[in-house]
Protein backbone atom coordinates (compact mmCIF):
# COMPACT_ATOMS: atom_id res chain seq x y z
CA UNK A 1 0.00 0.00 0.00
CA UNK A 2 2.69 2.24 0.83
CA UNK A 3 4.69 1.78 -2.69
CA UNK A 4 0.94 2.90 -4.40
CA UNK A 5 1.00 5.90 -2.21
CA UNK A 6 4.60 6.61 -3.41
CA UNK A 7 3.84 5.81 -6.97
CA UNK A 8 0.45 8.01 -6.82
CA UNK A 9 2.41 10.99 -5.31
CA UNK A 10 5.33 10.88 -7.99
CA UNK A 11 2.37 11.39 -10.78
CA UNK A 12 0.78 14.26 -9.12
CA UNK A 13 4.03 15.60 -8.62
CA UNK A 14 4.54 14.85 -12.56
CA UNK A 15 1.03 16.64 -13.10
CA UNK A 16 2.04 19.64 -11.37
CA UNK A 17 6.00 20.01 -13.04
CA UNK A 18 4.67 19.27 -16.42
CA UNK A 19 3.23 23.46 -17.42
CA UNK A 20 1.30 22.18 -20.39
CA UNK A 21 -0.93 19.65 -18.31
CA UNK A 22 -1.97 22.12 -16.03
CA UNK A 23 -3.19 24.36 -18.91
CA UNK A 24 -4.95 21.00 -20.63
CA UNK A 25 -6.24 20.55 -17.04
CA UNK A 26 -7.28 24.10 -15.60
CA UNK A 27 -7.12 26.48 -17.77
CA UNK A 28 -9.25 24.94 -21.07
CA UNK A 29 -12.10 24.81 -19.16
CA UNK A 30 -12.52 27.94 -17.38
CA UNK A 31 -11.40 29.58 -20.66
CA UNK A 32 -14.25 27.17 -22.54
CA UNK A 33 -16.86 28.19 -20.09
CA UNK A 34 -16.12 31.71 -20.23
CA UNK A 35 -16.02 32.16 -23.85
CA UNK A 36 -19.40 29.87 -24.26
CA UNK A 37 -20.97 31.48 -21.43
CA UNK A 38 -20.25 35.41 -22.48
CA UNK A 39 -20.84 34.50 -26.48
CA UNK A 40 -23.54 31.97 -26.86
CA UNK A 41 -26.39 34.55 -25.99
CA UNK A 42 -29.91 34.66 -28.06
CA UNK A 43 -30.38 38.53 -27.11
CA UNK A 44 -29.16 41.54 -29.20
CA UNK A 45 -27.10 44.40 -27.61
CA UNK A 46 -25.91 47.61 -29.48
CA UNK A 47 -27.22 47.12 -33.21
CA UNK A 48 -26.74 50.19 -35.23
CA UNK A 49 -29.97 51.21 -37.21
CA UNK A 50 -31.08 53.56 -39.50
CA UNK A 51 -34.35 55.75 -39.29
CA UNK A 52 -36.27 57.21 -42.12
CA UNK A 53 -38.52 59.40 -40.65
CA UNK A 54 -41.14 60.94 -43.44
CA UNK A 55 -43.34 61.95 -41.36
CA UNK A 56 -40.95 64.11 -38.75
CA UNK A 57 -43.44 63.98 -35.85
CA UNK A 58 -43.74 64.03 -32.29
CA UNK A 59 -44.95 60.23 -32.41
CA UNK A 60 -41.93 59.29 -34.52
CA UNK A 61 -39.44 61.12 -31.98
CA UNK A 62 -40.89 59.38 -29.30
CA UNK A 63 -40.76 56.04 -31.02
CA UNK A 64 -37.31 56.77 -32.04
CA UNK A 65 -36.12 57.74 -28.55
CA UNK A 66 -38.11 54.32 -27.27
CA UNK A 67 -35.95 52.43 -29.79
CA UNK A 68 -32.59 53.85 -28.99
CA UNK A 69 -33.43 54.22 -25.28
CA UNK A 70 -32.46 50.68 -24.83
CA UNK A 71 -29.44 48.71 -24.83
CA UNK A 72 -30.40 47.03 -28.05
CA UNK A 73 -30.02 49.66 -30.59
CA UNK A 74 -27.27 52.56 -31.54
CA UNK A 75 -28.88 54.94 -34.17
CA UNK A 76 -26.27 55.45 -36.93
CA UNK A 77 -27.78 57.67 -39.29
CA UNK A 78 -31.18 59.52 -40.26
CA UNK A 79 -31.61 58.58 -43.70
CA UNK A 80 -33.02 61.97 -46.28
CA UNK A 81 -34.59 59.00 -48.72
CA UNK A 82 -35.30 55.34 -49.59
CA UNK A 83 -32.59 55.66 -52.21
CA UNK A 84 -29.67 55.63 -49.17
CA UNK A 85 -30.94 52.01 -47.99
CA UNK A 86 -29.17 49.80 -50.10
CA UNK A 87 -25.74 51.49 -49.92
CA UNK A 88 -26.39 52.00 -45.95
CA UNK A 89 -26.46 47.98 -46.06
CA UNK A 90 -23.67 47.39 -48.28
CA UNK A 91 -21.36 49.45 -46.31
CA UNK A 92 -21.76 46.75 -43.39
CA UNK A 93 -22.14 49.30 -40.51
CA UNK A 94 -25.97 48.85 -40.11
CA UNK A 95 -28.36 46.04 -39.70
CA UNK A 96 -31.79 47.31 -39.72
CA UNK A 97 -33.85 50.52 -41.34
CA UNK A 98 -36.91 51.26 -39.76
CA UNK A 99 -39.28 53.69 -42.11
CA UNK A 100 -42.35 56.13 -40.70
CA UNK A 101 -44.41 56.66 -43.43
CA UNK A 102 -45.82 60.19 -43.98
CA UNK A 103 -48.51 62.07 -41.68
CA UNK A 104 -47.79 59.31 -39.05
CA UNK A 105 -49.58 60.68 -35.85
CA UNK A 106 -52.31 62.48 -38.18
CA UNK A 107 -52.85 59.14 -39.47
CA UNK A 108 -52.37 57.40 -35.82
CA UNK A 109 -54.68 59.89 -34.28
CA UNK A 110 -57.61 60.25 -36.41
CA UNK A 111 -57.71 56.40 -38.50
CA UNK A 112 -56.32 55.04 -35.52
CA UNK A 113 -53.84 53.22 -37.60
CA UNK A 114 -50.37 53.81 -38.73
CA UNK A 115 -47.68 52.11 -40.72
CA UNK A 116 -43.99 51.52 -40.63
CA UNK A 117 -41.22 49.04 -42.33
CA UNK A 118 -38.93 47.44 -40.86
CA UNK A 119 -35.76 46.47 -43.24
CA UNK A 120 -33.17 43.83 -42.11
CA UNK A 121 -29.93 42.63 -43.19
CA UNK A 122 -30.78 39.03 -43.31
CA UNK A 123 -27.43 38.17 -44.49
CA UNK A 124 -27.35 36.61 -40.94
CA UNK A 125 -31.02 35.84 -40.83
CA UNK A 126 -30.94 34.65 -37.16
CA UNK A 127 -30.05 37.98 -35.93
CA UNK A 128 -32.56 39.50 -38.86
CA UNK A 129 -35.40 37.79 -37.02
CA UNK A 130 -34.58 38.91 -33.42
CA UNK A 131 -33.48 42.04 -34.66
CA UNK A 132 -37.35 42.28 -36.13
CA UNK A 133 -38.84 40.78 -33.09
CA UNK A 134 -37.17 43.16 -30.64
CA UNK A 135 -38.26 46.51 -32.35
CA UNK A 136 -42.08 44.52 -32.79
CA UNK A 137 -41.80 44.18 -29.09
CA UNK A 138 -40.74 47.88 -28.22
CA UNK A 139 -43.53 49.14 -31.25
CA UNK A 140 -46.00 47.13 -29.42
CA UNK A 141 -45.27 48.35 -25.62
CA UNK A 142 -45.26 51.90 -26.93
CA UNK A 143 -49.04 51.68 -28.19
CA UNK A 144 -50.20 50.09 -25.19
CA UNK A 145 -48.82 52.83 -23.04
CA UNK A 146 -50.79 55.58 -24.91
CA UNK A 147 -53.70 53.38 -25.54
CA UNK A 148 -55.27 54.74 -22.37
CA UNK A 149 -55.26 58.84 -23.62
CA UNK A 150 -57.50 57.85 -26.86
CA UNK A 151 -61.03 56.16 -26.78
CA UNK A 152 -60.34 53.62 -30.04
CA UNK A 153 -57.60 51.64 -29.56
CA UNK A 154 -54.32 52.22 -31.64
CA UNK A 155 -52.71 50.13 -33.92
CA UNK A 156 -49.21 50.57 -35.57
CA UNK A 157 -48.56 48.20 -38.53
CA UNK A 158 -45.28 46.79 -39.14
CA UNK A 159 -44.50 45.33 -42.30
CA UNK A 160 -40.63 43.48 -43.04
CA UNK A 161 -38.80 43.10 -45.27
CA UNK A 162 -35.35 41.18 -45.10
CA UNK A 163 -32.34 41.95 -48.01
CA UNK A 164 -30.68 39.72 -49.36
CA UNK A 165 -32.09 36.86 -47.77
CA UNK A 166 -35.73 37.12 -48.45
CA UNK A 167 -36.60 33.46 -47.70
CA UNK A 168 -34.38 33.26 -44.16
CA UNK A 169 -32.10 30.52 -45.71
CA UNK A 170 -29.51 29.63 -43.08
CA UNK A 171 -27.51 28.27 -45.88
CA UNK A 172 -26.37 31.54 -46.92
CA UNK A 173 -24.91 32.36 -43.09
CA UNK A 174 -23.73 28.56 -42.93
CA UNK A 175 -21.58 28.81 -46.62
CA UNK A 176 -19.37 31.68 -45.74
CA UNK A 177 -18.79 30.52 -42.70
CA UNK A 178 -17.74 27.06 -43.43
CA UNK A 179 -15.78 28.32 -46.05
CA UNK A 180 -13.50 29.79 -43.88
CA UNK A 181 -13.53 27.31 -40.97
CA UNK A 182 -12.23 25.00 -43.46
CA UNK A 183 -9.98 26.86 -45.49
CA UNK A 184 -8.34 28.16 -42.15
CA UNK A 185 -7.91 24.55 -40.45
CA UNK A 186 -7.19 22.35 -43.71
CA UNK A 187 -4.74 25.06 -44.99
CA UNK A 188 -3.04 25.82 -41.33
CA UNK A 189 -3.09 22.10 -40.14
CA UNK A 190 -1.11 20.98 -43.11
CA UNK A 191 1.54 23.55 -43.48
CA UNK A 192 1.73 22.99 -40.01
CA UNK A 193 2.99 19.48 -39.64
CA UNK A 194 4.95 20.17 -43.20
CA UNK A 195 8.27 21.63 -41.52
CA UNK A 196 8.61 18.98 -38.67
CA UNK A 197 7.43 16.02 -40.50
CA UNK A 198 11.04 17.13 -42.11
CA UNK A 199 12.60 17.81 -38.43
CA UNK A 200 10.84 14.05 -37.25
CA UNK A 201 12.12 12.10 -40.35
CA UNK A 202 15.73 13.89 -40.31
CA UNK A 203 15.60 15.50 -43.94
CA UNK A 204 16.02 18.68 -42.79
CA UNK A 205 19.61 18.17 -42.62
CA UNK A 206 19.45 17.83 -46.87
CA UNK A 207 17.65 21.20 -47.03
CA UNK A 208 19.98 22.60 -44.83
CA UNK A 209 23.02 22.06 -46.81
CA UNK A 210 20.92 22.97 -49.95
CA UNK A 211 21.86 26.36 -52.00
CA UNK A 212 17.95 27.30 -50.80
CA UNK A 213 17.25 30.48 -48.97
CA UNK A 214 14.51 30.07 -45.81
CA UNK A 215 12.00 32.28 -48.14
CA UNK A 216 12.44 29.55 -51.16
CA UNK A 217 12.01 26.53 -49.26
CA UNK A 218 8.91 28.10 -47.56
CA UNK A 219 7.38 29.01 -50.93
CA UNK A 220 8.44 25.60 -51.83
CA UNK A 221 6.63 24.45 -48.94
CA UNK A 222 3.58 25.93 -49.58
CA UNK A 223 3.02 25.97 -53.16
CA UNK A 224 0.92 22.71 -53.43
CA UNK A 225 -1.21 23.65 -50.75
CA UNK A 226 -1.95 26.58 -52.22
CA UNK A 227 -3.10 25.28 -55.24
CA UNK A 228 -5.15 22.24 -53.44
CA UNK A 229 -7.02 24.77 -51.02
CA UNK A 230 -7.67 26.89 -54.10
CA UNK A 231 -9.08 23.89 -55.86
CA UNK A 232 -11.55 23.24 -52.32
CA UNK A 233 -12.66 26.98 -52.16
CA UNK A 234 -13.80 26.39 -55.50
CA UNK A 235 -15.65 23.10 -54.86
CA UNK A 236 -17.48 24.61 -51.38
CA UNK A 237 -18.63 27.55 -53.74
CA UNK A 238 -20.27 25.48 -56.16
CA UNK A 239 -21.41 23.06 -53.62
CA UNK A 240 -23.47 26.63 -52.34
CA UNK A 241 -24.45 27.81 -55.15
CA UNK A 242 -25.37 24.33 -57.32
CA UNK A 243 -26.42 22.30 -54.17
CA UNK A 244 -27.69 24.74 -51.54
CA UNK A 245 -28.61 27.72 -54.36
CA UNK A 246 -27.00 30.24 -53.17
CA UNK A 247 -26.63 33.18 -54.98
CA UNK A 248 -23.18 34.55 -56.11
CA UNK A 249 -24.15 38.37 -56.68
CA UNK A 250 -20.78 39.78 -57.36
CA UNK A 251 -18.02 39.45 -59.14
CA UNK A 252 -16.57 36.01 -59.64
CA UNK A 253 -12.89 36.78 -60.16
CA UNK A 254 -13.11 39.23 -57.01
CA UNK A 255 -14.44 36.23 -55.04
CA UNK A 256 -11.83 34.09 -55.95
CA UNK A 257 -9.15 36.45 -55.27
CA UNK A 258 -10.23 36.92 -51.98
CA UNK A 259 -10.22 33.13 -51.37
CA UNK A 260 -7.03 33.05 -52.62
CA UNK A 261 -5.71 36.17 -50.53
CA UNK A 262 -7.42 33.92 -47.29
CA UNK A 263 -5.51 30.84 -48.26
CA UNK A 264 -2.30 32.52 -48.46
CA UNK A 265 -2.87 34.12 -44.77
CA UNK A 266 -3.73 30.49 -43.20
CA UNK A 267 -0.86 29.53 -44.87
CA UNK A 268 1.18 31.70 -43.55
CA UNK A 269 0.02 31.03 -40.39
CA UNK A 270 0.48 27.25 -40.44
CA UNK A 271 4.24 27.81 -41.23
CA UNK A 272 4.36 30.08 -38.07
CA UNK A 273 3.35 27.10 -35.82
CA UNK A 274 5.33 24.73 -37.72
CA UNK A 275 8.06 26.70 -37.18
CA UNK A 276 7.57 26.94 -33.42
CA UNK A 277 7.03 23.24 -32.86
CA UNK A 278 9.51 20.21 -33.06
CA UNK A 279 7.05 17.40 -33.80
CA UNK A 280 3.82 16.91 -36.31
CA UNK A 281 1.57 16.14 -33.14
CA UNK A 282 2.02 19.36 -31.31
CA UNK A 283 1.55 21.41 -34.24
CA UNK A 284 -1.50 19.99 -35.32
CA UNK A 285 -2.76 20.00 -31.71
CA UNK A 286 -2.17 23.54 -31.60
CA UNK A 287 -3.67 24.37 -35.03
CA UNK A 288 -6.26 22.70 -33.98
CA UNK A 289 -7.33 24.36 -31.38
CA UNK A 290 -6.14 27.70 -31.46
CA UNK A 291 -7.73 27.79 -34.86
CA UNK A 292 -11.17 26.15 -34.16
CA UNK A 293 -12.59 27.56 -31.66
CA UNK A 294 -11.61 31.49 -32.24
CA UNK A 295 -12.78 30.68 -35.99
CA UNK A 296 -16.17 29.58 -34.52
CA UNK A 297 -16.79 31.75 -31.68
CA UNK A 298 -15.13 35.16 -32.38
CA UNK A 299 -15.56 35.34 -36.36
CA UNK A 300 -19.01 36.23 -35.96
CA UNK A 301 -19.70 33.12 -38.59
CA UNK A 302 -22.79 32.20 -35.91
CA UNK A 303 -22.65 34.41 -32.67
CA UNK A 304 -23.23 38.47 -33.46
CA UNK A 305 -19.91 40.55 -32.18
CA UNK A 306 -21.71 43.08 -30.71
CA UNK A 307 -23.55 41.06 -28.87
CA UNK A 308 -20.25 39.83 -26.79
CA UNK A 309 -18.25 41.88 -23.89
CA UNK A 310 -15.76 44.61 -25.29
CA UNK A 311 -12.72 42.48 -24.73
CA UNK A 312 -14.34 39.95 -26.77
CA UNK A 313 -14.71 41.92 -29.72
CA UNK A 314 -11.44 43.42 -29.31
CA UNK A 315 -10.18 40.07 -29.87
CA UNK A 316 -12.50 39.40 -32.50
CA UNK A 317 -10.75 41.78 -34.77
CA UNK A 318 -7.44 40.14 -34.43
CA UNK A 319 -9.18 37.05 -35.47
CA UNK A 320 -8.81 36.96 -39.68
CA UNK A 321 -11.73 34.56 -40.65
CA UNK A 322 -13.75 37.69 -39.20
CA UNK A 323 -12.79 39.44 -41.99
CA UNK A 324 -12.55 37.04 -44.75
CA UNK A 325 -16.44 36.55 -43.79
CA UNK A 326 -17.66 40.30 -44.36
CA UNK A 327 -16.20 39.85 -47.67
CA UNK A 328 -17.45 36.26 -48.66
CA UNK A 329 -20.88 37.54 -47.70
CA UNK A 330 -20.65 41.39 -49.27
CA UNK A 331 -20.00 39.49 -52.47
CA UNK A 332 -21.85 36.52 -52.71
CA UNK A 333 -25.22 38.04 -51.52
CA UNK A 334 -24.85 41.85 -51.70
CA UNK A 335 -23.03 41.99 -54.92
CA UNK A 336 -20.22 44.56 -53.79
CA UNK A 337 -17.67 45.58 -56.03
CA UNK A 338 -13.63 45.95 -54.31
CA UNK A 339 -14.62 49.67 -53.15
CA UNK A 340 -16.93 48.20 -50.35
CA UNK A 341 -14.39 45.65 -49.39
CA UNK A 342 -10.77 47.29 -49.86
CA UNK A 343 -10.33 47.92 -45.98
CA UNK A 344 -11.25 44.12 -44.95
CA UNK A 345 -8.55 42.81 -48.33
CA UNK A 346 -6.24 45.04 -46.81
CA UNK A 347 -6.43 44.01 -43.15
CA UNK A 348 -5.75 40.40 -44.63
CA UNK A 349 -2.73 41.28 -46.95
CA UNK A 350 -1.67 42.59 -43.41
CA UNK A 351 -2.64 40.06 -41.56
CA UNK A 352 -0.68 37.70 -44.86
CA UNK A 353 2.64 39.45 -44.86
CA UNK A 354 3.22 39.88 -40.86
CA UNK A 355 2.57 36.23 -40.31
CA UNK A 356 4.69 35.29 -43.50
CA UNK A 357 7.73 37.42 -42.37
CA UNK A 358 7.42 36.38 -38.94
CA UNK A 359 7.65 32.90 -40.33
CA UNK A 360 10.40 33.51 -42.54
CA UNK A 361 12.51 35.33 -39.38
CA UNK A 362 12.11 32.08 -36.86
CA UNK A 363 13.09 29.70 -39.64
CA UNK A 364 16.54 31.97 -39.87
CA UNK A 365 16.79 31.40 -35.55
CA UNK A 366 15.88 27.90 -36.37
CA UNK A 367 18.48 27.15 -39.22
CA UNK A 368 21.49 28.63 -36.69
């Protein structure tokens, strides 16, 4: 009994020397149930809206301070005509317009009836139908509390409409997303076991006394993959659009240059970790899942960013599938042209060349 006692102490005392198996132990749950618990929410918080107010009255400022009185909605901008809603959408800022038709209270007051649109950005139709639910709601408790100060009751009719998404097809949320779960993982996991399947087999000795510079045997490296993750970007877009019809609005070459840009940055980052690591398992361990989770959680491919606590969404926008996303969906669905997506192409070419130079520098350390 006394050696098991011994032999169960020198584990924990294993356990507790060993860094990494307290992390695997400790610190992957509480930093699982944190992110679940803070992202995984079915309410909206700070949604920036648009107003188009025709009518200009004192039962359209009230409604509009009702809205924007909450914690739900940030109004972004009072729109002049009907003509701004489409490029209010395609800019990406704002998800829903909300329109007063003309002679509102007149209409309110002496019909007893009144009408007003609500517009969504059902690119994410989820959030398009709480989105529409949640100003219903606040439409609804408004009437009721002036309901008592008129003798017929009041009625304010909302009709919806959802762009881009008319039908609420979680396909077109789902494609995007996937796209870039799997172009991030496949792409990252196997230029990340690519350099130390060479350290683990002992060939990197040949490639060290090669005439090959680090930046040649990286491009090396990479070039297949490139071209193989190319060839699945195209297959998951015509598995959307063939298969799950969705639409591809935009320019085709555009699209596939921003797949291409995408697949380049997960590249890049793959060779980072491979370059950190000694051994194929511990790479792909760590592509695994310091790739799977952020790409899920914090890319806002199925949980709304502004919906999560400030630090979270600070860390959202270090996370690249976030933007790779915007785009994927601005062209697919919206039909965008570059000028409504340069800023997200250029925080990816960023994103591409520091993680491809940072790559490049540790395989210099490495090689002396």
């Amino acid at each position: 009994m006394n050696r098991f006692i011994g032999f169960l102490k020198k584990e924990f005392y294993h356990i507790f020397r060993d860094k990494r198996s307290l992390v695997i132990l400790f610190g992957m749950p509480v930093a699982q149930v944190l992110l679940f618990g803070f992202v995984i929410t079915n309410e909206i918080k700070n949604v920036k809206i648009a107003i188009l107010d025709n009518s200009k009255d004192y039962i359209t400022k009230e409604l509009t301070d009702k809205l924007i009185s909450t914690d739900y909605f940030i109004l972004d901008k009072n729109l002049k005509s009907a003509n701004e809603i489409e490029g209010i959408f395609k800019a990406g800022h704002v998800k829903e317009v909300i329109i007063f038709e003309s002679n509102f209270a007149k209409n309110l007051e002496k019909e007893s009836k009144a009408n007003m649109q609500i517009i969504t950005d059902a690119t994410d139709p989820n959030t398009a139908n709480l989105l529409v639910n949640y100003t219903s709601a606040i439409v609804m408790d408004y009437v009721n509390s002036i309901n008592n100060n008129y003798k017929l009751p009041l009625q304010i009719n909302t009709e919806t409409r959802m762009f881009y998404n008319p039908e609420l097809a979680s396909v077109f949320m789902f494609v995007p997303g996937i796209m870039a779960m799997i172009l991030m993982l496949i792409s990252a996991i196997m230029t990340s076991i690519t350099i130390t399947r060479e350290k683990e087999t002992g060939t990197m000795e040949i490639l060290l006394v090669s005439p090959l510079k680090p930046a040649q045997i990286i491009i090396g490296k990479v070039t297949p993959y490139v071209i193989l993750s190319f060839v699945n970007a195209v297959i998951i877009i015509l598995l959307g659009m063939f298969v799950f019809k969705m639409p591809v609005q935009g320019n085709i070459a555009l699209l596939l240059f921003e797949n291409v840009l995408f697949i380049l940055l997960a590249l890049s980052l793959g060779i980072l970790i491979s370059t950190m690591r000694n051994d194929q398992q511990s790479a792909m361990m760590i592509s695994m899942f310091a790739l799977l989770l952020p790409t899920i959680l914090l890319s806002g491919f199925i949980f709304p960013i502004e919906n999560m606590p400030w630090i979270l969404q600070l860390f959202a926008q270090l996370m690249p599938p976030k933007w790779f996303i915007i785009i994927i969906k601005n062209i697919m669905l919206k039909g965008t042209s570059f000028a409504f997506v340069w800023k997200e192409t250029l925080i990816l070419a960023g994103f591409t060349v520091f993680f491809l130079a940072l790559s490049i520098k540790k395989f210099k350390v490495r090689l002396e």
